[in-house]
Protein backbone atom coordinates (compact mmCIF):
# COMPACT_ATOMS: atom_id res chain seq x y z
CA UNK A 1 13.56 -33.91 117.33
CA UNK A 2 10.38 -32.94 115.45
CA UNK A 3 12.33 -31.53 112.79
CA UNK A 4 14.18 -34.84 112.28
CA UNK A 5 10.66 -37.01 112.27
CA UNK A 6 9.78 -34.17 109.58
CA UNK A 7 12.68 -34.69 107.36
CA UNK A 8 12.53 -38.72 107.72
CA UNK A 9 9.03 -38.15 106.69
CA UNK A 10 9.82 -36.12 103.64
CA UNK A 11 12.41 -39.08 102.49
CA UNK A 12 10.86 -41.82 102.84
CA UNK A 13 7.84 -40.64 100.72
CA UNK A 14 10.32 -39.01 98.11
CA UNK A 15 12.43 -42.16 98.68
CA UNK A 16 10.83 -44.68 96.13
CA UNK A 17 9.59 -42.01 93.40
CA UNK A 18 14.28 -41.55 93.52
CA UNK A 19 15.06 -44.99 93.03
CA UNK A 20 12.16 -45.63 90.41
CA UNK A 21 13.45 -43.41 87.79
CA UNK A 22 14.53 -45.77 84.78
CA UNK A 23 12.46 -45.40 81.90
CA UNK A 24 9.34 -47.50 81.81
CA UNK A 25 8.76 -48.16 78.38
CA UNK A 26 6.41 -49.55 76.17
CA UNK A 27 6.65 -50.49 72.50
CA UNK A 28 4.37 -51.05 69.76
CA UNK A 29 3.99 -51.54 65.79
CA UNK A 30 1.55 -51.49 62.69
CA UNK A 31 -0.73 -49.57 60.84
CA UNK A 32 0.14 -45.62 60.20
CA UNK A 33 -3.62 -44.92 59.40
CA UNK A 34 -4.51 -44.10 62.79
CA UNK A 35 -0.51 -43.56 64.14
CA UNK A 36 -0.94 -40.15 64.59
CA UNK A 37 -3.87 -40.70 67.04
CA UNK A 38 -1.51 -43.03 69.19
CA UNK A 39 1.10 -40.17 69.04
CA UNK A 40 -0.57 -38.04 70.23
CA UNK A 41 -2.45 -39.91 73.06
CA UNK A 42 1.80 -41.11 73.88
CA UNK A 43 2.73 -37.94 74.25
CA UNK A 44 0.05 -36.80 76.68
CA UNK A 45 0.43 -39.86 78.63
CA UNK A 46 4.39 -38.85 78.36
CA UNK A 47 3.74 -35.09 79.87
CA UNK A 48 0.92 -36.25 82.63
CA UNK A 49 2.80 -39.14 84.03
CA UNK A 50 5.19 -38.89 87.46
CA UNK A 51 7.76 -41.36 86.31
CA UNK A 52 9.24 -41.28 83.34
CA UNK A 53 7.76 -43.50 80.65
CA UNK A 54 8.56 -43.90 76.94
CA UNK A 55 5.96 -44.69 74.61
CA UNK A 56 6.58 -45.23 71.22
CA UNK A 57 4.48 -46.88 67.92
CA UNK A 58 6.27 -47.38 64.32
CA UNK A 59 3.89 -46.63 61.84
CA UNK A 60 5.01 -49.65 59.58
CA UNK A 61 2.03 -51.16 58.21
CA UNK A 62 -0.43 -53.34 58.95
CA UNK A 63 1.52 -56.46 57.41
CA UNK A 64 4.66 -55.45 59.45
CA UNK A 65 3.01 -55.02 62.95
CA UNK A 66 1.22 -58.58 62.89
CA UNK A 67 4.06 -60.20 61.87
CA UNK A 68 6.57 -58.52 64.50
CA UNK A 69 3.09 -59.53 66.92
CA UNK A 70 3.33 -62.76 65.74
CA UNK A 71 6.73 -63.18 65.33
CA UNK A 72 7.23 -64.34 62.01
CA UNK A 73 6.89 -67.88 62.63
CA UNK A 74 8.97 -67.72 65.77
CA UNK A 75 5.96 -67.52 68.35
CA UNK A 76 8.17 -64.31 70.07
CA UNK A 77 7.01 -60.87 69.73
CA UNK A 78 9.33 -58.30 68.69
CA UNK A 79 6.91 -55.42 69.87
CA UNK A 80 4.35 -54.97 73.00
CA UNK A 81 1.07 -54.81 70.97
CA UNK A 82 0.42 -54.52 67.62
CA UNK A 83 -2.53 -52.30 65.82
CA UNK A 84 -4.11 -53.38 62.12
CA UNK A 85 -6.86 -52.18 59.62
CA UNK A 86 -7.99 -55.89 58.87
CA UNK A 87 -7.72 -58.87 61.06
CA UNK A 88 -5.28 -61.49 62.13
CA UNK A 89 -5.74 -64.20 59.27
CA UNK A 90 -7.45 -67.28 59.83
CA UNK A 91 -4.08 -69.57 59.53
CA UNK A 92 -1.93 -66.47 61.54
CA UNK A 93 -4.41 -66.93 64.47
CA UNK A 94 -4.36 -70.72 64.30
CA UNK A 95 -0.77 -70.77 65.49
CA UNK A 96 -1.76 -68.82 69.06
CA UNK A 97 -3.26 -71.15 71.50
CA UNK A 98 -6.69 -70.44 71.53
CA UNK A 99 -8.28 -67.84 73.34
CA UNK A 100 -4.54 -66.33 74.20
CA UNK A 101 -4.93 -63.40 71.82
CA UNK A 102 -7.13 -60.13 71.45
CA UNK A 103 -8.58 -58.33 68.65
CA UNK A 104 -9.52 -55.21 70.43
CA UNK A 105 -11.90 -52.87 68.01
CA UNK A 106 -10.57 -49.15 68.81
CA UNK A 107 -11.86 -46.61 65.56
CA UNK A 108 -13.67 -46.83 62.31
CA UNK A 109 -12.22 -45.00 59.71
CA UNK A 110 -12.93 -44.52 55.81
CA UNK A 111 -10.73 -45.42 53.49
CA UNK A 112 -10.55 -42.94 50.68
CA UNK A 113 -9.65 -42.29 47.09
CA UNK A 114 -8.30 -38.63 46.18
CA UNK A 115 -6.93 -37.19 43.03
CA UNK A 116 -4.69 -34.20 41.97
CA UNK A 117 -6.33 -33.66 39.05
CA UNK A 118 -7.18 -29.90 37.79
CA UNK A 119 -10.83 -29.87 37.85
CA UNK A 120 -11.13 -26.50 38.74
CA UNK A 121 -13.44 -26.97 41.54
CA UNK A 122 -15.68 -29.54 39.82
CA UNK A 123 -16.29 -33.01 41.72
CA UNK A 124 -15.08 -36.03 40.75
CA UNK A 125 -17.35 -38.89 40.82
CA UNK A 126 -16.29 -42.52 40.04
CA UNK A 127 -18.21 -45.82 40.38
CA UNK A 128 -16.27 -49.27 41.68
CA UNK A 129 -16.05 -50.52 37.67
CA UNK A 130 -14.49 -47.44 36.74
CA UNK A 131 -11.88 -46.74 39.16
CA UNK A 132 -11.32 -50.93 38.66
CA UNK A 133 -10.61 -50.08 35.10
CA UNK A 134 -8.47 -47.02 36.07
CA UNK A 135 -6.60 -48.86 38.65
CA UNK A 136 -5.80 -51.70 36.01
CA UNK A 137 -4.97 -49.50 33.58
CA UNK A 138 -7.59 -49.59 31.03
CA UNK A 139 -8.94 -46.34 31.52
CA UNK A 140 -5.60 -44.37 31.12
CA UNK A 141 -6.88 -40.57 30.89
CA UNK A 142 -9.15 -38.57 32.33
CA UNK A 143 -10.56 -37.42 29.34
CA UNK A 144 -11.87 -40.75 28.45
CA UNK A 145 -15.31 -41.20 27.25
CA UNK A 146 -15.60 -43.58 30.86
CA UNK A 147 -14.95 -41.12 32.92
CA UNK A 148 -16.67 -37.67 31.20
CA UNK A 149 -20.03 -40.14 31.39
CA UNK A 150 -20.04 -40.21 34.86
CA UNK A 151 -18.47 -36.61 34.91
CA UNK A 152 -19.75 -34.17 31.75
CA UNK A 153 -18.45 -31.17 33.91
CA UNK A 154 -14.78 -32.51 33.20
CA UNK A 155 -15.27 -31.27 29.40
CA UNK A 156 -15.54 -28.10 30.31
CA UNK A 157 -12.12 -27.79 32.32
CA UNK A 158 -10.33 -30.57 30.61
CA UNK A 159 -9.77 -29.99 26.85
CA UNK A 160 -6.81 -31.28 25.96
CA UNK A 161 -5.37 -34.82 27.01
CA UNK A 162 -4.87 -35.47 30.54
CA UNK A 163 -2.99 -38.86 31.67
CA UNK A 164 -3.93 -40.49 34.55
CA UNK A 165 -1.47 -41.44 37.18
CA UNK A 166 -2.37 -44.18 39.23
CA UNK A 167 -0.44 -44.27 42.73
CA UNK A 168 -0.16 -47.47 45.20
CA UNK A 169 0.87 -48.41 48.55
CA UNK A 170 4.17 -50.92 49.01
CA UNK A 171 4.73 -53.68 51.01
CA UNK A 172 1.56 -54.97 53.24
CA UNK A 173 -0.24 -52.54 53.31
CA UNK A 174 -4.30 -52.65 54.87
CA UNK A 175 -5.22 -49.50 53.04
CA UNK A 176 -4.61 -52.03 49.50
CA UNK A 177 -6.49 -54.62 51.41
CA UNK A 178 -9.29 -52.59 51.85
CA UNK A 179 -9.94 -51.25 48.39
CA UNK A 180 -9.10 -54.69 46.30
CA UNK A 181 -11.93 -56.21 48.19
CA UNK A 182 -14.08 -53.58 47.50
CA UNK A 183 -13.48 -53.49 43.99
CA UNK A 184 -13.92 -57.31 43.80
CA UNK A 185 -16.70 -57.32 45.81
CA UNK A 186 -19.05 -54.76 43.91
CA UNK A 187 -16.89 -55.53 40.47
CA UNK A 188 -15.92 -59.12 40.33
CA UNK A 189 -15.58 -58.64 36.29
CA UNK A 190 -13.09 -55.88 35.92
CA UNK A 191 -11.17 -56.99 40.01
CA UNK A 192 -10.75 -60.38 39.79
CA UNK A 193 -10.12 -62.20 43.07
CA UNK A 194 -6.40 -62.96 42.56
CA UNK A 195 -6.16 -59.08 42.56
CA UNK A 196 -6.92 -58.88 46.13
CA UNK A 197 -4.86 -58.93 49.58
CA UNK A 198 -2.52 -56.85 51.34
CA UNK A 199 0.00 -56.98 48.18
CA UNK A 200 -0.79 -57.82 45.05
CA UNK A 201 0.60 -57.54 41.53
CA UNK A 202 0.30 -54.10 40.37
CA UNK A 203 0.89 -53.28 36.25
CA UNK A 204 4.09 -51.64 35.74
CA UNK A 205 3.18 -48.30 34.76
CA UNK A 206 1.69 -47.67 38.91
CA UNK A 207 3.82 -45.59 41.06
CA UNK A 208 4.66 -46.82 44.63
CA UNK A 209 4.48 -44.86 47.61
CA UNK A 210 5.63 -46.06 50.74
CA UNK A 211 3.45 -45.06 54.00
CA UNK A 212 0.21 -43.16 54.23
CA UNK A 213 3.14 -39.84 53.80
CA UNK A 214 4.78 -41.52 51.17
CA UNK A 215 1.00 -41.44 49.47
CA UNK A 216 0.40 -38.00 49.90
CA UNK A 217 3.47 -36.88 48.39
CA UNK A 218 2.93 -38.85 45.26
CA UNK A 219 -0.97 -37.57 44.81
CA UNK A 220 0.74 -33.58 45.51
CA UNK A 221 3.97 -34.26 43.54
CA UNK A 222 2.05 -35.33 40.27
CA UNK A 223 -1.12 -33.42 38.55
CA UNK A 224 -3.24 -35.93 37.44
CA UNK A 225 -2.57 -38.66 40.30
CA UNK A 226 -5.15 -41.36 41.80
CA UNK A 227 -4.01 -42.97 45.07
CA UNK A 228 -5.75 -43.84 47.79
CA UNK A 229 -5.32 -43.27 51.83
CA UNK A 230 -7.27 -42.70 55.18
CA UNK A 231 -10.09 -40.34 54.43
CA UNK A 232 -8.27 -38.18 57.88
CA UNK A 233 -4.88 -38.49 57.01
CA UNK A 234 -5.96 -37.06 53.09
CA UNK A 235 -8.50 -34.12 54.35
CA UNK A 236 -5.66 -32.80 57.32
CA UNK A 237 -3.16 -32.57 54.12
CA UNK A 238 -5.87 -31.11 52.33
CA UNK A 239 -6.28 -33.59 49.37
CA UNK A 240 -9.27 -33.64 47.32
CA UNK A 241 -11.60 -36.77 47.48
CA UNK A 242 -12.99 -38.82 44.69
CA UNK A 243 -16.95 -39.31 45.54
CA UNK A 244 -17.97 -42.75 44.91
CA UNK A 245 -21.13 -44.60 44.78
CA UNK A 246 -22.88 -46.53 47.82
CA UNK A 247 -24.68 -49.65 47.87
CA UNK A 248 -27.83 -47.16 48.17
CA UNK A 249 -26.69 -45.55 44.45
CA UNK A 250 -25.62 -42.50 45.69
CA UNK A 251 -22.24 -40.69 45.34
CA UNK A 252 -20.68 -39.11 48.32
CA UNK A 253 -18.16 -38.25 49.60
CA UNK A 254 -16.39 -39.79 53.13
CA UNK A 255 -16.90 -36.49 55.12
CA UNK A 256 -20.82 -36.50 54.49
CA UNK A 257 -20.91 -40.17 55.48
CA UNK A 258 -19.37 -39.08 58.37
CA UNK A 259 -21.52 -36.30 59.08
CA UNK A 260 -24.85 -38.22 58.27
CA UNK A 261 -23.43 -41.41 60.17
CA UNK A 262 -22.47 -43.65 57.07
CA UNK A 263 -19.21 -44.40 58.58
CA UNK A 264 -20.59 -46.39 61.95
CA UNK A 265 -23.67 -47.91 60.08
CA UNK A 266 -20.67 -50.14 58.23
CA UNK A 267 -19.99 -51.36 61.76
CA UNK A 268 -24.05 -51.85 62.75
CA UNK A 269 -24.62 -53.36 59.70
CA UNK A 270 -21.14 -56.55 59.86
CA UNK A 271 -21.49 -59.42 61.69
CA UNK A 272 -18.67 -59.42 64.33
CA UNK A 273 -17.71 -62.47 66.78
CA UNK A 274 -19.48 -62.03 70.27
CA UNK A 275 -15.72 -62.65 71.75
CA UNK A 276 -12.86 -60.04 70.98
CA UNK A 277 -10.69 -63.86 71.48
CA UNK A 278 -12.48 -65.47 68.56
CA UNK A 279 -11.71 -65.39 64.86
CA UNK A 280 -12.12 -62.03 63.35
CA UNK A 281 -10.91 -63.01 60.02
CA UNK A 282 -13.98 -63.13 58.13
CA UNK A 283 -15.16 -59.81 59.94
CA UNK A 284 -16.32 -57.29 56.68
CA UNK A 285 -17.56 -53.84 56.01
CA UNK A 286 -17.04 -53.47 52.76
CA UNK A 287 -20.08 -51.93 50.55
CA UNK A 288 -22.41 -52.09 53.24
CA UNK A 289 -26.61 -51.21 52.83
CA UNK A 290 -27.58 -47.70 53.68
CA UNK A 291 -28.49 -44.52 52.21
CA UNK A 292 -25.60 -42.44 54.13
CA UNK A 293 -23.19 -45.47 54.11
CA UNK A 294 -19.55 -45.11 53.32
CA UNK A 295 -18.87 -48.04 50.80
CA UNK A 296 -15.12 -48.74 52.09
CA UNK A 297 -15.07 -48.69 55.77
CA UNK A 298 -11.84 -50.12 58.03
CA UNK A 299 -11.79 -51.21 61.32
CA UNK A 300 -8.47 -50.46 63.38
CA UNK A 301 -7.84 -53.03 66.18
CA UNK A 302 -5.35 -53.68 68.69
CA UNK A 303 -3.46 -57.19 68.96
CA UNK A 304 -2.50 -58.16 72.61
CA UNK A 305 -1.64 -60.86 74.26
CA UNK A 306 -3.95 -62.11 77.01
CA UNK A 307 -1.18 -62.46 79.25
CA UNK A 308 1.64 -59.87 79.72
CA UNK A 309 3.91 -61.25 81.45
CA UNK A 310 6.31 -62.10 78.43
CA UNK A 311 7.29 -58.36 79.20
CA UNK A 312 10.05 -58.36 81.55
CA UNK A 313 9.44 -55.04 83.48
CA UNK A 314 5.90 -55.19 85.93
CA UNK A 315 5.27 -51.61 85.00
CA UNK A 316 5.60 -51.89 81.62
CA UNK A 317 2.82 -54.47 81.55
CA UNK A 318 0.09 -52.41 83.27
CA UNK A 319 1.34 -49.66 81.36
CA UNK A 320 0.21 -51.41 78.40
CA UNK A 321 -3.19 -51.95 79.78
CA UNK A 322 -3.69 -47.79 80.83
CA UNK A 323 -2.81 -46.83 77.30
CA UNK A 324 -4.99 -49.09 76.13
CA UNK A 325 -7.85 -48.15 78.61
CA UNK A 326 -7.05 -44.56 77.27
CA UNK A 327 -7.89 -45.52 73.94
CA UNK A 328 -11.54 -45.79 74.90
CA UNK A 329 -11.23 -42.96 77.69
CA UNK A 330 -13.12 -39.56 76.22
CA UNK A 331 -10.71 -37.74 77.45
CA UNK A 332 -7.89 -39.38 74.73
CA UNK A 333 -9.98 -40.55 72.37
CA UNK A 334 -12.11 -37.67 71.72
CA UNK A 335 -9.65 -35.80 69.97
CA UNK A 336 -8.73 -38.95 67.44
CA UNK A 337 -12.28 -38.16 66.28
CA UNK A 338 -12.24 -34.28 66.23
CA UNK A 339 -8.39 -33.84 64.77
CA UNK A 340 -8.21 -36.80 62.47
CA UNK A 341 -11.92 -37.87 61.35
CA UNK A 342 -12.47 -41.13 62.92
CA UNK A 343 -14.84 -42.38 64.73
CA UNK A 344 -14.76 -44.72 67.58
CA UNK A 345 -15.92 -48.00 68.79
CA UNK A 346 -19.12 -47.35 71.79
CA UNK A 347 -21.71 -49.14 73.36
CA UNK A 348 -21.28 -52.98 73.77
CA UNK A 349 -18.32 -53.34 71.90
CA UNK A 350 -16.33 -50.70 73.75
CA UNK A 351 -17.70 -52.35 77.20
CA UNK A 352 -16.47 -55.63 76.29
CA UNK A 353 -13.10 -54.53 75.40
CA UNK A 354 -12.86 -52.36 78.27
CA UNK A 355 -13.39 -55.66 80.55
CA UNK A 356 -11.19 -57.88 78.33
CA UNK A 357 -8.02 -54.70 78.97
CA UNK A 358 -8.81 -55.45 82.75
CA UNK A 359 -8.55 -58.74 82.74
CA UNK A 360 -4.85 -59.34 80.67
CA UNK A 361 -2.46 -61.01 83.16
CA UNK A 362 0.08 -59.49 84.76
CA UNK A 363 2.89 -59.97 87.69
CA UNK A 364 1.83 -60.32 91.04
CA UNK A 365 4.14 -57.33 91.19
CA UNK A 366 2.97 -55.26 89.05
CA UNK A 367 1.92 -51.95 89.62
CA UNK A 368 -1.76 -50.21 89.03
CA UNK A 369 -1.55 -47.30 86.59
CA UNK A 370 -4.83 -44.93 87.16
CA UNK A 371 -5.88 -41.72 85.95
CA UNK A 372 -6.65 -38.04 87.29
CA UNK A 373 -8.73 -36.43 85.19
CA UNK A 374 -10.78 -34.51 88.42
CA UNK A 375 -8.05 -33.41 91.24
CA UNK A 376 -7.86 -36.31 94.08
CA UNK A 377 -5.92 -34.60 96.66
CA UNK A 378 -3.03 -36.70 97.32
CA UNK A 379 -3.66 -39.68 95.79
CA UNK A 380 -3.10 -37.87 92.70
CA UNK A 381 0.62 -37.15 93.55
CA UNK A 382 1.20 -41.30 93.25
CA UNK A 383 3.96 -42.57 91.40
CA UNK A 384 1.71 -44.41 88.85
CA UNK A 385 -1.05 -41.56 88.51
CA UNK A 386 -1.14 -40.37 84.89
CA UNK A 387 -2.71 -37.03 85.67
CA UNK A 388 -3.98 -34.54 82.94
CA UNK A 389 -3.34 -31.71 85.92
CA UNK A 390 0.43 -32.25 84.46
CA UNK A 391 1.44 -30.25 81.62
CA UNK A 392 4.28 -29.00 80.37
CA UNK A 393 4.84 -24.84 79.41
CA UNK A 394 5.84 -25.22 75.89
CA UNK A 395 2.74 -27.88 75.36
CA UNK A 396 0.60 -24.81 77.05
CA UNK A 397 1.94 -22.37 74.44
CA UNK A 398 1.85 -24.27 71.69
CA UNK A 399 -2.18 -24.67 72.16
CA UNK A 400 -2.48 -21.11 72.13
CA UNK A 401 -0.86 -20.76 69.31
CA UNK A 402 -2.46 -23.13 67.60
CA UNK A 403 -5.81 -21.53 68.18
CA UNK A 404 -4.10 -18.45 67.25
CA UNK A 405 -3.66 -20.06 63.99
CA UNK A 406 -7.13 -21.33 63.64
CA UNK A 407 -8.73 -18.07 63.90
CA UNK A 408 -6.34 -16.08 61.33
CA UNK A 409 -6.84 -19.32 58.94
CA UNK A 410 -11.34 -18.59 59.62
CA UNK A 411 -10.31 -14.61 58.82
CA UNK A 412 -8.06 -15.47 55.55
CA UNK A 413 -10.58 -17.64 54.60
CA UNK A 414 -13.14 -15.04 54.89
CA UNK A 415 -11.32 -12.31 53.08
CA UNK A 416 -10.87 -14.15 50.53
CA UNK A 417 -14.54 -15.34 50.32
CA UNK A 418 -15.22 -11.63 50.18
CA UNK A 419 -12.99 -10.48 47.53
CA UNK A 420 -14.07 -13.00 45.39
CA UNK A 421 -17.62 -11.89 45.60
CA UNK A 422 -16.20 -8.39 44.75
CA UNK A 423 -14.57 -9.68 41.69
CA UNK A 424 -17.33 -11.55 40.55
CA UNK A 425 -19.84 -8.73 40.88
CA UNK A 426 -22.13 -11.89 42.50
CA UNK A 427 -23.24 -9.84 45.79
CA UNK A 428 -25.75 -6.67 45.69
CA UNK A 429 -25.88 -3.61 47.28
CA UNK A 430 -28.44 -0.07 46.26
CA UNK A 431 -27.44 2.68 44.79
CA UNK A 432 -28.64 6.73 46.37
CA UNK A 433 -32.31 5.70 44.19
CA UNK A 434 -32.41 2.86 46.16
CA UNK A 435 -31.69 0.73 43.24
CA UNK A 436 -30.32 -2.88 43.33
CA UNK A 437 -26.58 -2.84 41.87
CA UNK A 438 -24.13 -5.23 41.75
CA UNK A 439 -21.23 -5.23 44.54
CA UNK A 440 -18.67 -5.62 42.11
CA UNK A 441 -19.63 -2.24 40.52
CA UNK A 442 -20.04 -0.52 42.69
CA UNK A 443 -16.73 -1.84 45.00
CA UNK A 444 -15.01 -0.71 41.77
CA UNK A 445 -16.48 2.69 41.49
CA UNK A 446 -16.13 3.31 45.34
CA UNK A 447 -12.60 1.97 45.51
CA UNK A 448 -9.88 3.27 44.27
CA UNK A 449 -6.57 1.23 43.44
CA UNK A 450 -4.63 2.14 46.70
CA UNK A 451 -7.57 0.92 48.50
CA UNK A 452 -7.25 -2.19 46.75
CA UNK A 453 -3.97 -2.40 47.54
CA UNK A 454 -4.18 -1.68 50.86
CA UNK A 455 -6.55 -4.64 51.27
CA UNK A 456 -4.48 -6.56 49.79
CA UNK A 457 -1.61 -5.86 51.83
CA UNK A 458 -3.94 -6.56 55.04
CA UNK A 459 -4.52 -10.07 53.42
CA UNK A 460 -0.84 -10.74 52.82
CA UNK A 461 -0.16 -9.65 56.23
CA UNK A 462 -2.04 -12.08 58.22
CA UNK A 463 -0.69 -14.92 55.69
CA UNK A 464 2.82 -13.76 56.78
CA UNK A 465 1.82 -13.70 60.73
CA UNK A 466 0.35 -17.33 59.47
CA UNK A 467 3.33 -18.63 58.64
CA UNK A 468 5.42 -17.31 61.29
CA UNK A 469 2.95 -18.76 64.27
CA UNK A 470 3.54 -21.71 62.28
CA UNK A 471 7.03 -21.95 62.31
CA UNK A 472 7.35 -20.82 66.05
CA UNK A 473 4.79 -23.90 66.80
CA UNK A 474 6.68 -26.19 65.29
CA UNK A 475 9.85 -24.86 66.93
CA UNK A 476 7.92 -25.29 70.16
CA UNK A 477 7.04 -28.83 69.40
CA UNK A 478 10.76 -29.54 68.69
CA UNK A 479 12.13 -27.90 71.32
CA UNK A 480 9.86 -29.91 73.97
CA UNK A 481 9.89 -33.07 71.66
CA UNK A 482 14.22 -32.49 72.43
CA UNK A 483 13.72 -31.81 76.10
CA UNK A 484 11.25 -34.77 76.57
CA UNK A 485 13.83 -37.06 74.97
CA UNK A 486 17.19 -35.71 76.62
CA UNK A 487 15.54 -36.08 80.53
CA UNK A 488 14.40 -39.77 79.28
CA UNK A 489 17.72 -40.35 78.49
CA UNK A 490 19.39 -38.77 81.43
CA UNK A 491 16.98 -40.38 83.85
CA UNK A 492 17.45 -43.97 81.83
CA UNK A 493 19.85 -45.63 84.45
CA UNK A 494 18.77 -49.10 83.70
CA UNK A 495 18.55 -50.92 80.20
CA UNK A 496 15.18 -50.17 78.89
CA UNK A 497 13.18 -53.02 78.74
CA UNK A 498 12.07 -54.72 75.93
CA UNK A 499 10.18 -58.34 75.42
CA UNK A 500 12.28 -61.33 75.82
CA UNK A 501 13.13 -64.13 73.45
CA UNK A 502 10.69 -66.44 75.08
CA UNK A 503 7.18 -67.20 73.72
């Protein structure tokens, strides 16, 4: 008899977590600047969740995710929640009743200029007039008297004639909304008004590049190449940035703003509505004061709807609201910050948002999503309990090997610092007198050639172990990525919901 009170017991709490396994999805659209962030923070969510959930953002654009948010003169959303480096116009948000909307401020980034041209190591510094006249084509090389007065050090490595190649974003894109109101704002003469917006007519002779990856292919894919992109997205591929001059009348470069704080002080120093309901359309940060301050600084918000319920399945509405609470959550958003150079929204702002993403209405029905992040014994087992104490093997391995990676990049790195020391004959050592002589010498006197190609072979060795952690890690990420998508699909047994076509 015990036994059967035991087993009951065991079914009826396994009982709903059985018949709650279709997919509770959620769905959104818009800017790719910061996409990679959301990625990641889905696929976390993904891992540490009970149920099965599908998360998914398009990295589309800016343009593209308001107007599937708005629906395109329809009044129905095509997508969940929409994200954007510039705000809702002023005649977009006019059609939304008022006060039904959100612009929810979630990271700061830099928007950045970077170049593919052979300066062998030399910086490239460009005021707001001159990349205007390089972006409208009336600087065409980079040997041009404009740009060697700003950069004499370019004579030296450039001698011959070296075109410039100017590369832009397609369709809307916020990244081109960004920089055409910089340049009109700090050079009205040579950026004309007219020349600024999401799209705008570029001359002929520009290349376009679809997506912040379409942008990096065209700066790597052409020596000589201008283009512009998120200051993250270009330093994780390893572009090199153009340093341009501040308000203050100094040139720097996006990652010292950073460092130094010039990013935020864009924020501190706008004016931005006391209500994340109100009218952010005349919100700016472009060429804001400061000695530190980056000159073109983007906001990323997040669009919602105040009220959910257009979203058919309960869960999928306070599922919108935890992955929005995780993008102020240190335990998400952290790593946005650390892995792909933004910075995030704190202190009031964050607060306010944070109350506004508790508040959206939802079904009387609808489930509370919550978070583990310390073990709660029991309650952390819940059905709706997105725990971090949930991880997958493969997600465990591929960490390691990432770090794995990390430290033979630091040791490559090094090696090569100190063989180019050797070669230069820069460093110093003494001699049996005790005499100062240079390292190169005396490496070269010490050394003979099958000890320089033994260290040599060392170096090539841990490239080749490089690569092939690399490889495995992205095997690993496949593999899992596969897995992930095959028990989704396996435990789908009802239509995945998606917003209906009802305002």
């Amino acid at each position: 008899m015990k036994f059967s009170v035991a087993v009951a017991s065991v079914i009826a709490i396994l009982a709903p977590t059985s018949m709650a396994q279709s997919v509770i999805s959620i769905h959104g659209s818009g800017t790719t600047n910061p996409s990679k962030c959301y990625w990641h923070i889905m696929d976390q969510m993904q891992i540490q969740a009970k149920l099965p959930i599908r998360m998914t953002y398009r990295g589309v654009g800016s343009s593209t995710g308001q107007a599937e948010f708005i629906g395109d003169g329809t009044g129905i959303s095509t997508n969940m929640f929409a994200s954007g480096d510039l705000p809702i116009s002023a005649e977009d948000f006019a059609s939304f009743e008022s006060g039904s909307i959100l612009h929810l401020p979630v990271l700061l980034g830099a928007i950045s200029f970077f170049h593919s041209v052979p300066t062998g190591g030399e910086k490239l510094n460009l005021s707001a007039c001159l990349l205007a006249k390089i972006l409208n084509r009336k600087v065409t090389d980079w040997t041009d008297a404009a740009v060697i007065d700003e950069n004499p050090n370019l004579l030296n490595v450039l001698r011959n004639p070296s075109p410039i190649t100017v590369a832009r974003r397609v369709l809307g894109s916020s990244s081109t909304a960004s920089i055409t109101e910089y340049l009109h704002k700090v050079c009205p003469e040579e950026w004309p008004e007219e020349l600024v917006g999401r799209t705008i007519e570029w001359p002929v002779d520009t290349v376009p590049c679809e997506g912040s990856g379409g942008m990096t292919d065209c700066i790597t894919s052409m020596p000589g190449t201008i283009g512009y992109i998120d200051s993250g997205h270009g330093h994780a591929e390893g572009l090199q940035e153009i340093e341009l001059l501040n308000a203050a009348s100094n040139y720097i470069s996006s990652l010292e703003a950073s460092e130094r704080g010039g990013i935020l002080a864009a924020a501190e120093n706008a004016e931005i509505p006391t209500s994340l309901d109100a009218d952010f359309s005349s919100v700016n940060f472009m060429n804001q004061g400061g000695t530190n301050t980056w000159p073109i600084v983007a906001m990323t918000y997040v669009y919602v709807k105040k009220d959910l319920t257009f979203i058919q399945d309960p869960a999928s509405q306070t599922l919108v609201k935890a992955f929005l609470t995780a993008l102020y959550t240190d335990e998400y958003i952290t790593q946005c910050e650390e892995e792909f150079g933004f910075v995030r929204v704190d202190g009031e702002l964050r607060e306010k948002a944070l109350a506004e993403i508790e508040s959206l209405t939802v079904s009387a029905d609808a489930p509370e999503w919550t978070f583990e992040f310390e073990t709660i014994t029991n309650e952390g087992q819940g059905d709706y309990v997105i725990s971090n104490k949930r991880e997958s093997y493969s997600e465990a391995e591929q960490d390691m090997m990432l770090a794995d990676i990390a430290v033979l990049k630091e040791e490559i790195e090094l090696l090569h610092s100190e063989m180019d020391i050797v070669a230069s004959g820069t460093g110093h050592t003494h001699d049996e007198d005790g005499n100062i002589v240079a390292i190169g010498s005396a490496y070269n006197n010490a050394m003979n050639k099958d000890s320089q190609l033994q260290a040599a072979l060392v170096l090539s060795s841990i490239s080749i172990t490089l690569w092939i952690l690399t490889i495995v890690a992205l095997l690993v990420r496949c593999v899992t990525g596969s897995h992930t998508n095959t028990n989704l699909a396996m435990s789908e047994t009802a239509k995945v919901d998606t917003p209906p076509e009802t305002a």
